[in-house]
C-alpha atoms as a PDB file:
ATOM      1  CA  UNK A   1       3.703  32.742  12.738  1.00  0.00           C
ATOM      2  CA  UNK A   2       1.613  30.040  14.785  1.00  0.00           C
ATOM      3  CA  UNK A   3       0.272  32.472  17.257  1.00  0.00           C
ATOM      4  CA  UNK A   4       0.606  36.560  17.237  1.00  0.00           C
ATOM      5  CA  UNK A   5      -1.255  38.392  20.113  1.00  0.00           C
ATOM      6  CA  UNK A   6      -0.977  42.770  19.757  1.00  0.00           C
ATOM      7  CA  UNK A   7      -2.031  44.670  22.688  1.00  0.00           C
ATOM      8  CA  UNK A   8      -1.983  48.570  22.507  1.00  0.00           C
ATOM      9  CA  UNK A   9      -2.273  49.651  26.200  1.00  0.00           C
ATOM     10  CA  UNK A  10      -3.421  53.379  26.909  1.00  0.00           C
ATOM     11  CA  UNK A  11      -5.587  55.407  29.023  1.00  0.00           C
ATOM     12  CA  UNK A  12      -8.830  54.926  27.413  1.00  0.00           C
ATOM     13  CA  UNK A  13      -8.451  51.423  25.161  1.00  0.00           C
ATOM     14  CA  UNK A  14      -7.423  48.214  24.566  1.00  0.00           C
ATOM     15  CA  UNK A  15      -6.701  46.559  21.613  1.00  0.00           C
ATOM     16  CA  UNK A  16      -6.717  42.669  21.146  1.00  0.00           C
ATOM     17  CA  UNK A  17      -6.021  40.720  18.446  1.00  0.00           C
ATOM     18  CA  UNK A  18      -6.228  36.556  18.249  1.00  0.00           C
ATOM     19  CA  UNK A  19      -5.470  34.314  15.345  1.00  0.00           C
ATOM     20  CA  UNK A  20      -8.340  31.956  14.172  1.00  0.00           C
ATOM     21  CA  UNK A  21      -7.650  30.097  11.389  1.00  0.00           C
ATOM     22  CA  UNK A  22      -4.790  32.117  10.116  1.00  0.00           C
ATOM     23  CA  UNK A  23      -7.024  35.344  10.179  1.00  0.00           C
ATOM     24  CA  UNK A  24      -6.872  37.781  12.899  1.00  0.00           C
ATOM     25  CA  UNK A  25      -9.895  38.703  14.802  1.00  0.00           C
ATOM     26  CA  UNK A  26     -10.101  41.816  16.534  1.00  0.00           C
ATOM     27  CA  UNK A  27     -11.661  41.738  20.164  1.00  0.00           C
ATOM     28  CA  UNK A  28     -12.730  44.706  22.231  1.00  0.00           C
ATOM     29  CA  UNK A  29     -12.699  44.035  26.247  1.00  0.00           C
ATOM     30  CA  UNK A  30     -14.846  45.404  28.776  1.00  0.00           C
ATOM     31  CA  UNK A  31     -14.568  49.021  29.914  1.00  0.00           C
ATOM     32  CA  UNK A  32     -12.500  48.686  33.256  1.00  0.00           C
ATOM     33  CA  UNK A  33     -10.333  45.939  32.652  1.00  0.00           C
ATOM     34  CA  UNK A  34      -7.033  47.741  31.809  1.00  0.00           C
ATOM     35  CA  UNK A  35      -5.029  45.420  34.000  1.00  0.00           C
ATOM     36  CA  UNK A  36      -6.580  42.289  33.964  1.00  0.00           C
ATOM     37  CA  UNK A  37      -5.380  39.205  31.922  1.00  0.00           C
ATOM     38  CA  UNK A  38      -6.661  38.990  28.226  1.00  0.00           C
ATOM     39  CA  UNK A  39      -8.598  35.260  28.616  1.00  0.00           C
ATOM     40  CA  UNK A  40     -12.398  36.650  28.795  1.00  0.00           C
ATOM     41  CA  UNK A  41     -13.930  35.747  25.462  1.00  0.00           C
ATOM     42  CA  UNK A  42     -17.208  35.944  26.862  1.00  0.00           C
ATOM     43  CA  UNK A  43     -18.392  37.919  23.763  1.00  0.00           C
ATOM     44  CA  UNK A  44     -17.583  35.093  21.404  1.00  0.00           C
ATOM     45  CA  UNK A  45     -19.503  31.977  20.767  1.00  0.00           C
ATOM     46  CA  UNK A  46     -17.722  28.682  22.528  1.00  0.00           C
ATOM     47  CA  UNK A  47     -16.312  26.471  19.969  1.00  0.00           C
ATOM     48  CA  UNK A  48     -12.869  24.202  19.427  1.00  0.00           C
ATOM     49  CA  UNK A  49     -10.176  26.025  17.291  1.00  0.00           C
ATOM     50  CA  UNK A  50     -10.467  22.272  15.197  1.00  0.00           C
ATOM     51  CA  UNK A  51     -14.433  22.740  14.261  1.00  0.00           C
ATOM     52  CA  UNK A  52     -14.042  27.024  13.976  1.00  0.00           C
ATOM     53  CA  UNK A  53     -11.266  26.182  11.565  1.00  0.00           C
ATOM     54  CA  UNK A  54     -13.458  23.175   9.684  1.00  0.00           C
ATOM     55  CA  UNK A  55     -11.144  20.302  10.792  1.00  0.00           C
ATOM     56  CA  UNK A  56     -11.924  17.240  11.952  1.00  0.00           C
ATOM     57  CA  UNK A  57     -12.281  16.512  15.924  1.00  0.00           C
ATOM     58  CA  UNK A  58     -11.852  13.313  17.577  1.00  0.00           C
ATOM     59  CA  UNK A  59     -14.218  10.558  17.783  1.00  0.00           C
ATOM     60  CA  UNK A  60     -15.865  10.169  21.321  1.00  0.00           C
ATOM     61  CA  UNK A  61     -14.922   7.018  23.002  1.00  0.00           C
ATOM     62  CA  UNK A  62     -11.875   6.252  20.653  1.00  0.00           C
ATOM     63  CA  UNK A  63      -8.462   6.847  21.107  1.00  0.00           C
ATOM     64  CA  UNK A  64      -7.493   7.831  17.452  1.00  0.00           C
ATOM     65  CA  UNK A  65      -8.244  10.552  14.758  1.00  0.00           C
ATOM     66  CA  UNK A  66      -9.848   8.695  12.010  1.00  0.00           C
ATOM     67  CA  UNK A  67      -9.526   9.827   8.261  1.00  0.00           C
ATOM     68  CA  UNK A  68     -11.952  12.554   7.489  1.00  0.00           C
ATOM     69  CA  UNK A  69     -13.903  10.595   4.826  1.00  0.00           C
ATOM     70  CA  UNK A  70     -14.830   8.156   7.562  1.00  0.00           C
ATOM     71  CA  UNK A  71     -14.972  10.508  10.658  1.00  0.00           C
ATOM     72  CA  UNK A  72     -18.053   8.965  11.836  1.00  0.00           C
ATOM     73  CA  UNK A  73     -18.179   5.763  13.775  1.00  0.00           C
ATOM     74  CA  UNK A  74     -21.842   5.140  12.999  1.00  0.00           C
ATOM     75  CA  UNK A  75     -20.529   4.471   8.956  1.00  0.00           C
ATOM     76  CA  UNK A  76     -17.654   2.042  10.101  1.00  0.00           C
ATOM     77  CA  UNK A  77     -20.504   0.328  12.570  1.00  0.00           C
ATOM     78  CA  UNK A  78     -22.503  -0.337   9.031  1.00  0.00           C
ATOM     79  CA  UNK A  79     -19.787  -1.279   6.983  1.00  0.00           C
ATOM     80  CA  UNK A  80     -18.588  -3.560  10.012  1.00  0.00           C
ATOM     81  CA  UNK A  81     -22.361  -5.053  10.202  1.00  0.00           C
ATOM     82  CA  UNK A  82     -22.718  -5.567   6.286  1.00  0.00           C
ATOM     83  CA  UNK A  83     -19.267  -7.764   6.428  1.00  0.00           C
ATOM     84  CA  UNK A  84     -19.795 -10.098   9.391  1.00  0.00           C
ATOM     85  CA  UNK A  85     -23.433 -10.050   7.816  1.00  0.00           C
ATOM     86  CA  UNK A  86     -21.579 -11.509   4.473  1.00  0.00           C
ATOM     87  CA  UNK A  87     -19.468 -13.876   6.394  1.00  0.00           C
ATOM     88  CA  UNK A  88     -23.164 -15.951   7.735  1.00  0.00           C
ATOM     89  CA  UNK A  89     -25.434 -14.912   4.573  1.00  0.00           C
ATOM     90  CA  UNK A  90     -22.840 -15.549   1.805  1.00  0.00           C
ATOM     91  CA  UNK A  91     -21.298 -18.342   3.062  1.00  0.00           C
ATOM     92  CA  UNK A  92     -22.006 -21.703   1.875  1.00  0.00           C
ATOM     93  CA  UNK A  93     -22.764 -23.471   4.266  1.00  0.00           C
ATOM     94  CA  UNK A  94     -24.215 -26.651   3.044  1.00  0.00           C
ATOM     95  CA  UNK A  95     -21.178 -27.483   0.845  1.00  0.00           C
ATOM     96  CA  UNK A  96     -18.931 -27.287   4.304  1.00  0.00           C
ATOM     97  CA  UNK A  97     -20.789 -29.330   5.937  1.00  0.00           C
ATOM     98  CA  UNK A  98     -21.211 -31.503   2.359  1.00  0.00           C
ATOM     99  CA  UNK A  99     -17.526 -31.366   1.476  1.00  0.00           C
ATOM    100  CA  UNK A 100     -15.851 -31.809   4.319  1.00  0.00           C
ATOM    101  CA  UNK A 101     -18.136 -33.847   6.023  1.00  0.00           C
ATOM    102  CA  UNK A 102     -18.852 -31.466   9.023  1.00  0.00           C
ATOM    103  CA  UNK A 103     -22.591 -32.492  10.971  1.00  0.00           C
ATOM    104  CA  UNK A 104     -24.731 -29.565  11.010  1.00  0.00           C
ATOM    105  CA  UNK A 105     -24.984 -28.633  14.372  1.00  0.00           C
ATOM    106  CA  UNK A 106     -24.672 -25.221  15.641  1.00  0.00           C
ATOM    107  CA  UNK A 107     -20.619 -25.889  16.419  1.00  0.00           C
ATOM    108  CA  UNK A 108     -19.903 -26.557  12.872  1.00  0.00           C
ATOM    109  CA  UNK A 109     -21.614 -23.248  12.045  1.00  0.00           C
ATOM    110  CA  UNK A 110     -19.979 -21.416  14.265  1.00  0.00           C
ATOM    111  CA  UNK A 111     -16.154 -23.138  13.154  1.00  0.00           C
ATOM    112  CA  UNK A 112     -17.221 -22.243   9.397  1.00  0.00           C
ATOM    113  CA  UNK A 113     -18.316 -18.617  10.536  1.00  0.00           C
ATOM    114  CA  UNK A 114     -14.917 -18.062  12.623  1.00  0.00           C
ATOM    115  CA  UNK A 115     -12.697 -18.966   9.615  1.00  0.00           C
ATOM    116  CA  UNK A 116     -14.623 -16.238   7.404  1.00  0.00           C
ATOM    117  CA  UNK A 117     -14.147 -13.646  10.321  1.00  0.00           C
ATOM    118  CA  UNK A 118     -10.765 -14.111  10.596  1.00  0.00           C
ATOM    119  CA  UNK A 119     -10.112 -13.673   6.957  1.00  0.00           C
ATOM    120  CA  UNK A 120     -12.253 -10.388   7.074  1.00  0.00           C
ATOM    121  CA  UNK A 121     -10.004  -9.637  10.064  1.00  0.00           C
ATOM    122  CA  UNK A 122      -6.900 -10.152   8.449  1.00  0.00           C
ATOM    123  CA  UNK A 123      -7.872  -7.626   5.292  1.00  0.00           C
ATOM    124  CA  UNK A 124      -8.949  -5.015   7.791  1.00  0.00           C
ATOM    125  CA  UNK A 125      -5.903  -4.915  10.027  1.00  0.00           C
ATOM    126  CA  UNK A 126      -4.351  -3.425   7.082  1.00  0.00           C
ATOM    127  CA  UNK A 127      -6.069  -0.519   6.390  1.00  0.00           C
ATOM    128  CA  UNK A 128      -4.478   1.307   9.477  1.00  0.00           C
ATOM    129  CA  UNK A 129      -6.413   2.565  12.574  1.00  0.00           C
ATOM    130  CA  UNK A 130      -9.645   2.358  11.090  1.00  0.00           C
ATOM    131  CA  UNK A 131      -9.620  -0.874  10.084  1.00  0.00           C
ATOM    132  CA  UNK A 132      -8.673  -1.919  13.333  1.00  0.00           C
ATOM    133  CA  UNK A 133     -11.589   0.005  14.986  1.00  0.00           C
ATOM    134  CA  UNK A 134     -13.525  -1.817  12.203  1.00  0.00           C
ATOM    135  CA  UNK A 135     -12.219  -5.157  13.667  1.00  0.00           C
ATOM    136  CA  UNK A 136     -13.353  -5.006  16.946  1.00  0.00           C
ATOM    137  CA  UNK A 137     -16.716  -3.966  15.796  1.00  0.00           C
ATOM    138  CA  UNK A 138     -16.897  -6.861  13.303  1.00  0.00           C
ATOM    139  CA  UNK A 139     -16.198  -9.307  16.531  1.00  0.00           C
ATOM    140  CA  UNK A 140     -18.852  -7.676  18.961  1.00  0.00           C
ATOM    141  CA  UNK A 141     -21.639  -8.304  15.851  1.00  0.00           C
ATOM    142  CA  UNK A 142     -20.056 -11.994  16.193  1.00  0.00           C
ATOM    143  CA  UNK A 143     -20.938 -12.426  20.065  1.00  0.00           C
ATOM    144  CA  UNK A 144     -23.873 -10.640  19.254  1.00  0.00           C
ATOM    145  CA  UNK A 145     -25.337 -12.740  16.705  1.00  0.00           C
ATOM    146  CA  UNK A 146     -24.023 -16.112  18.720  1.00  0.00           C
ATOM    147  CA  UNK A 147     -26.026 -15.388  21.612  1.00  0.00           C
ATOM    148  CA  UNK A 148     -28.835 -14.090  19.842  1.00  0.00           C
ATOM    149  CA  UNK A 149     -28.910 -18.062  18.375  1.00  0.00           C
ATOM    150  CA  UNK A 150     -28.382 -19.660  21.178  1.00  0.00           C
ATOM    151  CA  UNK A 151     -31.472 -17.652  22.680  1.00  0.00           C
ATOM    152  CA  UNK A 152     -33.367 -18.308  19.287  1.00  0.00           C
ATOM    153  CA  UNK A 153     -32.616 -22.597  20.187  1.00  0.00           C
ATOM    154  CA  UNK A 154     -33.989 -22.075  23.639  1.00  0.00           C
ATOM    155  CA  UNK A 155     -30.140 -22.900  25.506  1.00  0.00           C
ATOM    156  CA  UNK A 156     -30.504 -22.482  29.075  1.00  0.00           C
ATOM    157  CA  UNK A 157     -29.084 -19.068  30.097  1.00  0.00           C
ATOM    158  CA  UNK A 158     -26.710 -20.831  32.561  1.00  0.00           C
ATOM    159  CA  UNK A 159     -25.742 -23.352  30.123  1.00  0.00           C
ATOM    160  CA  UNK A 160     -25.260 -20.222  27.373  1.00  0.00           C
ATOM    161  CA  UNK A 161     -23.178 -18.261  29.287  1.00  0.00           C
ATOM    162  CA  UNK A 162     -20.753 -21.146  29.860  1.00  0.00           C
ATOM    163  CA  UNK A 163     -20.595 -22.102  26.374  1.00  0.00           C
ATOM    164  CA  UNK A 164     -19.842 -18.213  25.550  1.00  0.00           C
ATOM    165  CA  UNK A 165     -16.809 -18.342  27.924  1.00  0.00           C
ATOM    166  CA  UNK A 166     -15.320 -21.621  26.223  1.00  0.00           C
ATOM    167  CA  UNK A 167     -16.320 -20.129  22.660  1.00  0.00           C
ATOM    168  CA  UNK A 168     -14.439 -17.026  23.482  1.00  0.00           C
ATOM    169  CA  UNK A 169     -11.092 -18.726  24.770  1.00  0.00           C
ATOM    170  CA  UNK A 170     -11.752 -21.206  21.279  1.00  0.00           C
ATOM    171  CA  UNK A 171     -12.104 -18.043  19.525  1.00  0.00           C
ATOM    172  CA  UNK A 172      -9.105 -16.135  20.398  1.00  0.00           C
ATOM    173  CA  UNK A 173      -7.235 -19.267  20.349  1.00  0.00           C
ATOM    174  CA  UNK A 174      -8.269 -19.487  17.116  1.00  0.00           C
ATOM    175  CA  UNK A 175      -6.899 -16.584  15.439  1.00  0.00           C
ATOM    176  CA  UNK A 176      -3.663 -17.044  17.120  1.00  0.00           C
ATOM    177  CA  UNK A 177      -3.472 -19.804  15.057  1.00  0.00           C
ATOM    178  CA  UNK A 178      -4.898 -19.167  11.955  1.00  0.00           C
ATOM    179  CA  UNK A 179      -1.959 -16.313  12.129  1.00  0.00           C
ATOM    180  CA  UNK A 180       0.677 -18.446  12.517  1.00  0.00           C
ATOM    181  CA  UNK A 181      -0.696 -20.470  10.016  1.00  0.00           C
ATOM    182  CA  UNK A 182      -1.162 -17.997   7.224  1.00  0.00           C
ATOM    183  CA  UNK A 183       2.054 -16.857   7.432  1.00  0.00           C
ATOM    184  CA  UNK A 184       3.861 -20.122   7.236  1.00  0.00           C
ATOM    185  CA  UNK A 185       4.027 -22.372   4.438  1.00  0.00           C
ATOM    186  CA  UNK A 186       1.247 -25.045   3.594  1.00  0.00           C
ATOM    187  CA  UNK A 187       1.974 -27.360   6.541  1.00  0.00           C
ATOM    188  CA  UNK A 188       2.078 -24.784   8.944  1.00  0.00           C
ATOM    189  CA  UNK A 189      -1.845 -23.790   8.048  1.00  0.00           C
ATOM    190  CA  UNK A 190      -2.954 -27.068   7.353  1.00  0.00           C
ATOM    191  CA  UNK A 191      -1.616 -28.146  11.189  1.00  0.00           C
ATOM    192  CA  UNK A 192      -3.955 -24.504  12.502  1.00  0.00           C
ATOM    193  CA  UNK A 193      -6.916 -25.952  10.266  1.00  0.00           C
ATOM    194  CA  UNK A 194      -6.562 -28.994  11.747  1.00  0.00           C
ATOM    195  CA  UNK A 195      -6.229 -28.312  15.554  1.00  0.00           C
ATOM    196  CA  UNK A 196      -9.560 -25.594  14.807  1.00  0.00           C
ATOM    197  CA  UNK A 197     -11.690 -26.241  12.232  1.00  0.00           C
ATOM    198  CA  UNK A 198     -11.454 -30.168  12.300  1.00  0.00           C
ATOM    199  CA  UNK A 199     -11.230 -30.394  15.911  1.00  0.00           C
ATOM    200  CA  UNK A 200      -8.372 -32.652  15.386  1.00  0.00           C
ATOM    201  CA  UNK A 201     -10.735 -35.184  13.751  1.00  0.00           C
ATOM    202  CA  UNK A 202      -9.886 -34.887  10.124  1.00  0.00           C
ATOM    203  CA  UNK A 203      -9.294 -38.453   8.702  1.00  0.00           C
ATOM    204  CA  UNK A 204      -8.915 -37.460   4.853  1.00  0.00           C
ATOM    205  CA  UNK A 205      -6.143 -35.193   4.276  1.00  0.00           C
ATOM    206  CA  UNK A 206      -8.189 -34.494   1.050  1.00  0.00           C
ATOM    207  CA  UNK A 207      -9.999 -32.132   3.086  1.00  0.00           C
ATOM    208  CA  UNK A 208      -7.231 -30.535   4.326  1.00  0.00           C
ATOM    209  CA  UNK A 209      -6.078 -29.598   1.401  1.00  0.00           C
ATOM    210  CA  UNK A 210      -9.246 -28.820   0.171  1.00  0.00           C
ATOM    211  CA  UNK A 211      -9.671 -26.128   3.099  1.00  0.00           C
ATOM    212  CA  UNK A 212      -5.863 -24.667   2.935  1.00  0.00           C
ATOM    213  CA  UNK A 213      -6.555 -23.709  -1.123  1.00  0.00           C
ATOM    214  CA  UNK A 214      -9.817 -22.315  -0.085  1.00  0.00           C
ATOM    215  CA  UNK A 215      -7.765 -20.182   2.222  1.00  0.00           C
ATOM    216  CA  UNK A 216      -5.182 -19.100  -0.322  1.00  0.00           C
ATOM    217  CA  UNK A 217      -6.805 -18.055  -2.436  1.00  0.00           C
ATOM    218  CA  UNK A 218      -9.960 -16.319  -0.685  1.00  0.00           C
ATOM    219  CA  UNK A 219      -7.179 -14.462   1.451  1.00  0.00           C
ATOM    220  CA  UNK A 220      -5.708 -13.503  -1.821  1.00  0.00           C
ATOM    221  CA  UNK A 221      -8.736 -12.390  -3.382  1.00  0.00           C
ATOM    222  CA  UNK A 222      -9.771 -10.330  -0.130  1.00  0.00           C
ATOM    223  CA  UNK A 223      -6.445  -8.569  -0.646  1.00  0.00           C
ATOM    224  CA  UNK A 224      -7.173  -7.609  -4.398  1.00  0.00           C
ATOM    225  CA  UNK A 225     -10.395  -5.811  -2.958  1.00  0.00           C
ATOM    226  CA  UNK A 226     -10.366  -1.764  -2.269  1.00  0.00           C
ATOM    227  CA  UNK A 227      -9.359  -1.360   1.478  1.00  0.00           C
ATOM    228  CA  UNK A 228     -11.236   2.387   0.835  1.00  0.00           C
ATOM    229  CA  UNK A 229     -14.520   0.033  -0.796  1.00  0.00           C
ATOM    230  CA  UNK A 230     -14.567  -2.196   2.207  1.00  0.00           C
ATOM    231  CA  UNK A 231     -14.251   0.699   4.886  1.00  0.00           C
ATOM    232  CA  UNK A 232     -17.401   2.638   3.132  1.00  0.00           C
ATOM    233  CA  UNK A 233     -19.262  -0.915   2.147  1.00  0.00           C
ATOM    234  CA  UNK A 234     -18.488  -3.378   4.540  1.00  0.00           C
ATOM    235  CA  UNK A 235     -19.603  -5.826   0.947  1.00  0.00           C
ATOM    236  CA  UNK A 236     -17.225  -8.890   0.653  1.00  0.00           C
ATOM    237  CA  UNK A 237     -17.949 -11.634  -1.193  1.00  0.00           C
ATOM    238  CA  UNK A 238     -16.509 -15.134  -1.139  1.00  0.00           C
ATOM    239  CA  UNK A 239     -15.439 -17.580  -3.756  1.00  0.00           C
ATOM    240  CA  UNK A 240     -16.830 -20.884  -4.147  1.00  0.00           C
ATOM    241  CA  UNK A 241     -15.334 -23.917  -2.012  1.00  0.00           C
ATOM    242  CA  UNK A 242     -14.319 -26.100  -5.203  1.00  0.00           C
ATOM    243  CA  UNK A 243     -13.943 -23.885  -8.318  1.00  0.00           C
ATOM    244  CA  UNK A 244     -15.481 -24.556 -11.387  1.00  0.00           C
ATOM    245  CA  UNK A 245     -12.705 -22.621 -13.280  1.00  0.00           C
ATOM    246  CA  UNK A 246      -9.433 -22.207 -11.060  1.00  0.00           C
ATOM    247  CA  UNK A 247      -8.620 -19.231 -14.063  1.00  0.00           C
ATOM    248  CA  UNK A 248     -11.667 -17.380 -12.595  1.00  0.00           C
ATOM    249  CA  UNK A 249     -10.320 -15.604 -10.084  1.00  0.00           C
ATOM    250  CA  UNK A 250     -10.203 -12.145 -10.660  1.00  0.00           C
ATOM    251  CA  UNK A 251     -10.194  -8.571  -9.772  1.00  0.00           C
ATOM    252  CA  UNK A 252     -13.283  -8.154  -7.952  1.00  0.00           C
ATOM    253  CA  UNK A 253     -15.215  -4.623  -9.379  1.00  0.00           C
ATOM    254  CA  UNK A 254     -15.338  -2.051  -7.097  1.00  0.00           C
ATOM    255  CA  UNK A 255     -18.830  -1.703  -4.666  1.00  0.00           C
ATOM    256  CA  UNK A 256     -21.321   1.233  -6.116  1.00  0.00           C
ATOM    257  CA  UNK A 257     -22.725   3.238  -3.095  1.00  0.00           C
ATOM    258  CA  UNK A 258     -23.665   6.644  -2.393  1.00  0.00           C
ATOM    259  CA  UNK A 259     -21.959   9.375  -1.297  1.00  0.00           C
ATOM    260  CA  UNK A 260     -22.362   8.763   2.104  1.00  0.00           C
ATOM    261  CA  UNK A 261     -20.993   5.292   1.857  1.00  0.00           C
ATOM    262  CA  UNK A 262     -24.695   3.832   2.793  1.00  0.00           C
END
């Protein structure tokens, strides 16, 4: 029975009785309140019937009830900050730029850092709610860091602040097409690779192809990764651009951390 309330009226007392976590609590009113409506619980400390019973209350500021294990947003922030961290410290690079013959300017950084967001984006989206809430937090670290550069170079604010607006629109542009892309055949993403991370400007289809198997199979390796791992961690890591053994990828191991995920 969800909910079972017993009131004994007579002259002298009153007898209450309220569930709380599937135990019944006697409370005693007031002397002369005979008549008045049981909802004084003055007497009792304030608290939700969720943290009283040990459950797990929502998140301030998000619209969702995350998973207990990660019921903080401060651990998702980390984990979110270690993998965009991954995606400009683990990255290679000098063998983009080498490979596909890319100048190294800070465009060509930022086209090489998109394509590794969007593949941490992709793995996310499928670890439910969180890893959606995960998402969004990996792409504010991403405007973060970008203007945080641009102030580092000494780009005028004015000048800055347009370039953010175009970035943005190239951004989300972006992984509109990278979608479409992954989820077509070969063609299909080597067409999104062009129109993004060539800039149209690709003259050696060797690099296409180059950058659509780099896709493939990072994409699959992301997916052989714990979704559980990468919610605690935030630790990806990325294979090489040009393998030295193709028959090397495999099952990543699974992150060690703490019991607080840290």
């Amino acid at each position: 029975m969800a909910l079972l309330v017993r009131v004994l009226r007579n002259q002298t007392s009153i007898s209450q009785w309220v569930p709380v976590c599937s135990r019944l609590i006697p409370v005693s009113p007031t002397q002369g309140q005979g008549d008045r409506a049981l909802s004084r619980t003055s007497q009792w400390p304030q608290m939700s019937q969720s943290r009283a019973c040990g459950g797990s209350e929502q998140i301030p500021g998000i619209d969702i009830q995350l998973n207990r294990k990660y019921h903080t947003t401060r651990k998702i922030k980390i984990a979110a900050l270690r993998m965009y961290t991954s995606c400009v410290e683990k990255t290679d690079f000098e063998e983009f730029f080498l490979r596909c013959q890319m100048p190294d300017t800070f465009n060509s950084w930022f086209l090489i850092t998109l394509l590794h967001v969007w593949m941490c984006l992709v793995r996310m989206k499928q670890e439910g709610r969180s890893g959606k809430y995960m998402c969004r937090i990996i792409v504010h670290f991403m405007w973060e860091d970008v203007q945080q550069r641009g102030r580092v170079m000494g780009v005028n604010p004015y000048i800055l602040k347009k370039n953010m607006i175009l970035m943005t629109n190239h951004f989300y542009a972006a992984i509109l097409g990278y979608d479409e892309g992954i989820l077509s055949d070969d063609h299909g993403l080597a067409a999104a690779l062009w129109r993004t991370f060539f800039n149209r400007k690709c003259e050696d289809p060797r690099h296409l192809e180059l950058l659509v198997e780099y896709v493939r199979k990072q994409i699959q390796y992301l997916d052989s990764m714990n979704g559980e791992d990468l919610l605690l961690t935030g630790e990806v890591s990325w294979r090489p651009l040009v393998e030295k053994n193709p028959q090397s990828i495999l099952k990543p191991h699974s992150p060690t951390y703490n019991d607080e995920g840290l």
